[in-house]
Protein backbone atom coordinates (compact mmCIF):
# COMPACT_ATOMS: atom_id res chain seq x y z
CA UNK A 1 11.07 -0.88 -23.03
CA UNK A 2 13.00 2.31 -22.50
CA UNK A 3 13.61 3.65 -18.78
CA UNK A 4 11.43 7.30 -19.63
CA UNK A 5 7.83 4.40 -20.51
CA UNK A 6 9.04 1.97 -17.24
CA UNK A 7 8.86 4.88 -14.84
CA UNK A 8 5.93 6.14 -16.10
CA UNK A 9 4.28 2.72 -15.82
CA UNK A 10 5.60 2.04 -12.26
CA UNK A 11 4.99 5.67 -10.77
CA UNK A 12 1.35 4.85 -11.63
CA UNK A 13 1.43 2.51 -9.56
CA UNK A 14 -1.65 0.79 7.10
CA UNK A 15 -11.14 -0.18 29.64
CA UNK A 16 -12.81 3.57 28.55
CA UNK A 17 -15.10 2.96 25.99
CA UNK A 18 -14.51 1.72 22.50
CA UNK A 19 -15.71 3.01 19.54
CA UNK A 20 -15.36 1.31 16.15
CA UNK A 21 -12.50 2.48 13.82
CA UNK A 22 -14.99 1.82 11.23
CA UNK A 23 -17.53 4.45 12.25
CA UNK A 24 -16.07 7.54 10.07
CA UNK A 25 -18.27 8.94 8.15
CA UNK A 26 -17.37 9.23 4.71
CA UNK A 27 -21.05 10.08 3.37
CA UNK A 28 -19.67 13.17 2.08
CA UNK A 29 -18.43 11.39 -0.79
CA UNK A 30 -20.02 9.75 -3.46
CA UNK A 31 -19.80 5.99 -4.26
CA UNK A 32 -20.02 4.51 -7.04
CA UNK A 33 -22.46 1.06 -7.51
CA UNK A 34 -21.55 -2.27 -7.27
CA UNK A 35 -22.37 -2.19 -11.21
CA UNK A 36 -18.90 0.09 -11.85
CA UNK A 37 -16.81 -2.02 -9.69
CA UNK A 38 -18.05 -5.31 -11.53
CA UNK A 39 -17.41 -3.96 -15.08
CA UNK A 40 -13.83 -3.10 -13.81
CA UNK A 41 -13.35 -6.13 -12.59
CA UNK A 42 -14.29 -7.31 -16.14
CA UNK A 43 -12.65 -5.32 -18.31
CA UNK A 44 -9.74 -6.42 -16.17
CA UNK A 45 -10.32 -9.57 -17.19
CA UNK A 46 -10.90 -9.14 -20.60
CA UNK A 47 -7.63 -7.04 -20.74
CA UNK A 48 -5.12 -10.01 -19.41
CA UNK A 49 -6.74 -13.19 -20.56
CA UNK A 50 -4.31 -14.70 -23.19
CA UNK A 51 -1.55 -12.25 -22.85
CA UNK A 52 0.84 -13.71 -19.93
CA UNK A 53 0.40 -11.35 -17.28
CA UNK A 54 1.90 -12.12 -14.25
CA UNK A 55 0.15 -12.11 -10.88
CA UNK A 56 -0.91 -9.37 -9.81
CA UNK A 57 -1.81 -6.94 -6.39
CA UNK A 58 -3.23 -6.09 -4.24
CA UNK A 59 -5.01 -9.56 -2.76
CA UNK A 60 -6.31 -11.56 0.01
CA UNK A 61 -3.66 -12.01 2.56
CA UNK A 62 -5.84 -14.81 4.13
CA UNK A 63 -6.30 -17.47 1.31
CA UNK A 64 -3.64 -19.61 -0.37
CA UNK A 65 -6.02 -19.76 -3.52
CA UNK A 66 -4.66 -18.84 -7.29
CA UNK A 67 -4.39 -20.17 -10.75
CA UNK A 68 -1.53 -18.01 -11.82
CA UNK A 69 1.71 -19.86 -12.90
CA UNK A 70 3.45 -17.26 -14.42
CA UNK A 71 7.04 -17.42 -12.49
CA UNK A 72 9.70 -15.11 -11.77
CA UNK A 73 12.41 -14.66 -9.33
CA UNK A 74 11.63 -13.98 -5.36
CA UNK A 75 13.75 -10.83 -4.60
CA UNK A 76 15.79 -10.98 -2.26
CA UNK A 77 15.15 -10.09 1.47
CA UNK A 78 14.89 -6.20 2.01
CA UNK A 79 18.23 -6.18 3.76
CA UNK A 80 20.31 -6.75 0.71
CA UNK A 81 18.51 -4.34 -1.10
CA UNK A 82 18.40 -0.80 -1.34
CA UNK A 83 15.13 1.11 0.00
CA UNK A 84 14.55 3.47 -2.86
CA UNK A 85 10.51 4.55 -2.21
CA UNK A 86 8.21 5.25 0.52
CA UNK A 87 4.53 6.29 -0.29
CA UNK A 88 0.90 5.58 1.81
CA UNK A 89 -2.31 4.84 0.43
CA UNK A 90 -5.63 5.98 2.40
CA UNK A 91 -6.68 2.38 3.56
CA UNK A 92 -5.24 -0.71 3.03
CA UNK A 93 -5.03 -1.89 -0.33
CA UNK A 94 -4.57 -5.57 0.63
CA UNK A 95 -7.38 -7.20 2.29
CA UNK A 96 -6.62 -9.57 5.32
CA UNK A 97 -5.29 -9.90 9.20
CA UNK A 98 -6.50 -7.00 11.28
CA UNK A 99 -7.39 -5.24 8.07
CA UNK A 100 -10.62 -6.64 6.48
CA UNK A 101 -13.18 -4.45 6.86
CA UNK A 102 -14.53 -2.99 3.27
CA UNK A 103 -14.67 0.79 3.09
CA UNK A 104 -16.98 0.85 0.26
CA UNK A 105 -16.67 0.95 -3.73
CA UNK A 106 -15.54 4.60 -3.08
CA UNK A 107 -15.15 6.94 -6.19
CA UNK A 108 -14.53 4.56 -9.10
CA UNK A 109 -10.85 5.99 -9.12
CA UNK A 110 -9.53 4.37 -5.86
CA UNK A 111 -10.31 6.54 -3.10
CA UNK A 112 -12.78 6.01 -0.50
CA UNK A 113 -12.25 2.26 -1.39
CA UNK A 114 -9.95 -0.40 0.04
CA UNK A 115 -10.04 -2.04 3.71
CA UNK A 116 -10.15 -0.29 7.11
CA UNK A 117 -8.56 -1.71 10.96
CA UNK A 118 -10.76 -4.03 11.85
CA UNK A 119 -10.79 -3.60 15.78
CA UNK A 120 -11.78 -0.83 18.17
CA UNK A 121 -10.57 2.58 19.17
CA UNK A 122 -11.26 4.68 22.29
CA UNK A 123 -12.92 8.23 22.62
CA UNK A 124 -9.65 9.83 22.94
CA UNK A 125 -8.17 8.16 20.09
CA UNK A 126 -10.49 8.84 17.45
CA UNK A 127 -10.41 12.94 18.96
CA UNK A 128 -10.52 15.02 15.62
CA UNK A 129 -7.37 17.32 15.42
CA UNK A 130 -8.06 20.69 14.65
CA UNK A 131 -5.53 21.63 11.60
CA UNK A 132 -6.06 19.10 8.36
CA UNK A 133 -3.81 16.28 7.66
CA UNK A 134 -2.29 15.52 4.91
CA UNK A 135 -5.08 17.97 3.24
CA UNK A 136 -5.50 17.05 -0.91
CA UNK A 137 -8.74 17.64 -3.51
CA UNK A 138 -9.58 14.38 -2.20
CA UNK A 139 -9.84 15.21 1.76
CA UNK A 140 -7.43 14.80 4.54
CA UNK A 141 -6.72 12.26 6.79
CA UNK A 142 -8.87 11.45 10.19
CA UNK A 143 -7.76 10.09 13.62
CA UNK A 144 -9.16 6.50 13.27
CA UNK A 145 -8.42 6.26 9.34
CA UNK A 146 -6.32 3.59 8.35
CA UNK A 147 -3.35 4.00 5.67
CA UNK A 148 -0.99 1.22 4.01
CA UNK A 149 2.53 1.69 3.90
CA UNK A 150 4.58 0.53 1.31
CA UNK A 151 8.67 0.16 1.56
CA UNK A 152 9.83 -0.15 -1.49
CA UNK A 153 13.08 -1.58 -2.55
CA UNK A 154 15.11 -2.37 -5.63
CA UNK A 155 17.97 -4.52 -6.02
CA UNK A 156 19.55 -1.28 -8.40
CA UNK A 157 22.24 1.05 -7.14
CA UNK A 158 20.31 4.35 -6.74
CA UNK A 159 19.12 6.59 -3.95
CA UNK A 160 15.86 7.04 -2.10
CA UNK A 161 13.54 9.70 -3.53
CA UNK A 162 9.93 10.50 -5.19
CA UNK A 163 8.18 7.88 -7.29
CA UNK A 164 9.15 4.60 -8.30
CA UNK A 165 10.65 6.02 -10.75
CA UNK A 166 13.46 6.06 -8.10
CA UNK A 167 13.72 2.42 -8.01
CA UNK A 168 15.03 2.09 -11.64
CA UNK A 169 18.72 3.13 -13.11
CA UNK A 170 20.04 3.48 -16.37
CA UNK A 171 22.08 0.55 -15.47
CA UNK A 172 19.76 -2.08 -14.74
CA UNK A 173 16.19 -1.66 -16.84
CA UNK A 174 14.35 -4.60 -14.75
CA UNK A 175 15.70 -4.15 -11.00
CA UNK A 176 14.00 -6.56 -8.63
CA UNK A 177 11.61 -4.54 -6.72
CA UNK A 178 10.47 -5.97 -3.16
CA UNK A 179 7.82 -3.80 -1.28
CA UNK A 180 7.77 -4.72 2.99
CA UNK A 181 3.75 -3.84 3.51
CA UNK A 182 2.89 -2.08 7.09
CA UNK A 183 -1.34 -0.62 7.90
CA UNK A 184 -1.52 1.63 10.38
CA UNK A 185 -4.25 2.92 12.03
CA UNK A 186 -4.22 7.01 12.78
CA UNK A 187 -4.85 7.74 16.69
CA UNK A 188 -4.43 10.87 18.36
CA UNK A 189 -2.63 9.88 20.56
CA UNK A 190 1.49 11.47 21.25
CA UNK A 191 2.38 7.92 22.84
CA UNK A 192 1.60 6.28 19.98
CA UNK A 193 4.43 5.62 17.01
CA UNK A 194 5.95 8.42 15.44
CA UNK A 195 5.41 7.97 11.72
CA UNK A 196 8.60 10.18 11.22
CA UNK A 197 10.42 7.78 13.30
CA UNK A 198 8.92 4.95 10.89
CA UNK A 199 10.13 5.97 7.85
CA UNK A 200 13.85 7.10 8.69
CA UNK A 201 16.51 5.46 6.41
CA UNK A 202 19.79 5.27 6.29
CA UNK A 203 22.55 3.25 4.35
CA UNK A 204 23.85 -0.42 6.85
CA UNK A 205 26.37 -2.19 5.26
CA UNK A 206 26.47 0.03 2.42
CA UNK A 207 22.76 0.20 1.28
CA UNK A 208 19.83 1.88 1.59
CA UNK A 209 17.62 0.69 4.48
CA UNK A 210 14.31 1.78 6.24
CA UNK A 211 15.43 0.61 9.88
CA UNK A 212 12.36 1.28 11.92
CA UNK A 213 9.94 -0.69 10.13
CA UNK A 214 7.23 -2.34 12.77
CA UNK A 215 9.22 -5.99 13.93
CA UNK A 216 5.65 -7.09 15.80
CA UNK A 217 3.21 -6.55 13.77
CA UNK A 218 3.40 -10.72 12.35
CA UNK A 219 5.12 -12.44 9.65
CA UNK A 220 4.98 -10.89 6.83
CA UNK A 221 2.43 -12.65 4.23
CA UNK A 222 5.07 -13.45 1.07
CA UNK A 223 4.07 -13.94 -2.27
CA UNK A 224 4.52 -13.22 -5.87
CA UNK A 225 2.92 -9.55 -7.49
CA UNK A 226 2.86 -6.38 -9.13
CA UNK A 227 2.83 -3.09 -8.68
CA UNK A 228 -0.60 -1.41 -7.53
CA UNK A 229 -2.42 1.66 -7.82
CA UNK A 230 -6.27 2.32 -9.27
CA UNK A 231 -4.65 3.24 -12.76
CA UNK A 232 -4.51 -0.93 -12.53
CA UNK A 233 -8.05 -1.67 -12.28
CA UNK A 234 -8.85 -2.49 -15.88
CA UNK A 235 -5.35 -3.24 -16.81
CA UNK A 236 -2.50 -5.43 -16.18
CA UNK A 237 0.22 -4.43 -14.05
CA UNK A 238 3.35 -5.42 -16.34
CA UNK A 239 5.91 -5.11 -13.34
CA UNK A 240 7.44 -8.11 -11.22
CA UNK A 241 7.34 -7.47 -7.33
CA UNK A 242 7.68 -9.90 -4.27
CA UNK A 243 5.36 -8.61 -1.35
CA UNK A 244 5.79 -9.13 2.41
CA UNK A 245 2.86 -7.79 3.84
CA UNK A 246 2.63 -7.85 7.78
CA UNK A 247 -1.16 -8.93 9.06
CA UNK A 248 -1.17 -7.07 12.50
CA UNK A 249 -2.20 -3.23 12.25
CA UNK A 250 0.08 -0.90 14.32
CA UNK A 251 -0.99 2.18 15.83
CA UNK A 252 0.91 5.42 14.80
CA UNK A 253 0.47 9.18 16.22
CA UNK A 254 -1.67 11.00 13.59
CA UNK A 255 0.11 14.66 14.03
CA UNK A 256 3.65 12.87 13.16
CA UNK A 257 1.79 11.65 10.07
CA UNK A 258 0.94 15.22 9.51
CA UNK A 259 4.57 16.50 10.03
CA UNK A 260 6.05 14.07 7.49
CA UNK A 261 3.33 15.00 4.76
CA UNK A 262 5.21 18.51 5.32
CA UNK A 263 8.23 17.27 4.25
CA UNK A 264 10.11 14.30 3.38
CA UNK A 265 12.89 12.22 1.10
CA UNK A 266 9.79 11.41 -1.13
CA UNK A 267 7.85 14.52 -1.63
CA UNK A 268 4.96 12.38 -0.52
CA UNK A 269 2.36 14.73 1.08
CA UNK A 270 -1.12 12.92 0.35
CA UNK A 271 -2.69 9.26 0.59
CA UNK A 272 -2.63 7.69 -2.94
CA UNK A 273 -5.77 5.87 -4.08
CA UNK A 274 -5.98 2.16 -3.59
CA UNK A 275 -6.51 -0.61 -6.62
CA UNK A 276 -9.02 -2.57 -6.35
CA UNK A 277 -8.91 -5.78 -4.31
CA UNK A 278 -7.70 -8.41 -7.53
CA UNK A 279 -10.28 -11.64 -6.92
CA UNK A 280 -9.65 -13.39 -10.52
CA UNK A 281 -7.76 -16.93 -9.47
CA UNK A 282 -5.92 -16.24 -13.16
CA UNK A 283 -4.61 -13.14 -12.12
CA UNK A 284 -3.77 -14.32 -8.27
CA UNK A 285 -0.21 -16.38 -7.25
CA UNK A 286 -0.24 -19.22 -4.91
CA UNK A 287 0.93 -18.49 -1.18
CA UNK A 288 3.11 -21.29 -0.24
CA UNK A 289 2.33 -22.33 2.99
């Protein structure tokens, strides 16, 4: 598979009162039936049975469960790697920890979907700011919405920058690719983390690294994937990637949120679309324990 056909697959690819984070009201939008999401889910089916597929992503953080034996190396940890992506989708496309309430079935296309903090926010933090953030044809971002971040890194010599097409070099076709998975949860609140802060990099003992990531937000959940995205939902994901996804939500300051969509290493300015939640044991790895 040539390099111009692997990028194109893989850039395809979160005592006052409390208020639910789960309140927002995206009723403005319309959502497709349980119907669409089922046939997807099918046709997803239909489209991997028989044809080796390895697992695939996002899942269920919280279950061990899967049938898939398909086997490839764990990448290494993320600090002998290079960070070569960052890149947020508008609530979390894995399902588990703090994260597991359902936002809906969404547009059909991944947005509106995926799962949303599931604790509580007070008045002040879920205070609307005035000027949009992170503004695309598919709406902005809220103070109480959740996002998913995900660090990616590739074991090939190359430089952090847009897509993952940025994980891949001429010379190494099939870098190992290892994404560290942080959800936020937007607050307006200035005390809160600075999302600018959380995505600075800069090269430690000669590579690429993203040095702020959240150290107390849990364990990170490890097991074997692929790459994500909604362009995945009746297809296979052909790429090899070994998660670590963190199960504790962290809270980070909306406006610095806003202020990185303005500008950044990885021309990033919107929340991507989420995949659908991948259920079929076939298609799902086993968590060792």
């Amino acid at each position: 598979m040539n390099k111009e056909l692997i990028i194109a697959i893989a850039a395809t690819t979160l005592l006052p009162m409390q208020i639910s984070a789960n309140e927002s009201d995206n009723s403005v939008y319309p959502s497709v039936s349980n119907d669409v999401i089922a046939e997807q889910r099918i046709q997803l089916a239909v489209n991997t049975q028989g044809k080796g597929f390895g697992p695939q992503s996002p899942r269920d953080i919280d279950t061990l469960a899967g049938n898939n034996s398909r086997i490839f190396n764990t990448a290494p940890t993320s600090a002998e790697m290079n960070l070569c992506n960052i890149h947020f989708h508008a609530n979390a496309e894995h399902k588990g920890g703090e994260f597991t309430t359902y936002a809906g079935n969404g547009d059909g296309h991944g947005y509106q979907s995926g799962y949303k903090y599931s604790g509580t926010l007070t008045a002040a933090e879920l205070a609307p700011k005035e000027q949009d953030i992170c503004p695309s044809k598919h709406g902005a971002l809220s103070s109480g919405d959740t996002i998913e971040v995900h660090y990616v890194h590739s074991s090939a010599q190359i430089e952090p920058g847009p897509t993952l097409g940025s994980c891949l070099s001429d010379s190494i076709m099939n870098p190992q690719l290892r994404v560290e998975t942080q959800v936020y949860v937007l607050v307006n609140d200035p005390k809160a983390l600075n999302f600018i802060n959380l995505t600075q990099h800069k090269k430690v003992n000669g590579l690429h690294q993203a040095s702020n990531i959240p150290s107390n937000t849990g364990t990170g959940v490890q097991y074997a994937g692929s790459t994500t995205g909604p362009s995945y939902n009746e297809k296979g994901s052909p790429l090899q990637v070994s998660w670590s996804v963190r199960p504790k939500v962290a809270k980070v300051d909306i406006a610095t949120v806003g202020e990185w969509c303005k500008g950044n290493t990885f021309n990033e300015d919107h929340a991507h679309a989420v995949r659908n939640l991948v259920k079929n044991p076939d298609l799902i790895s086993v968590i060792s324990e």
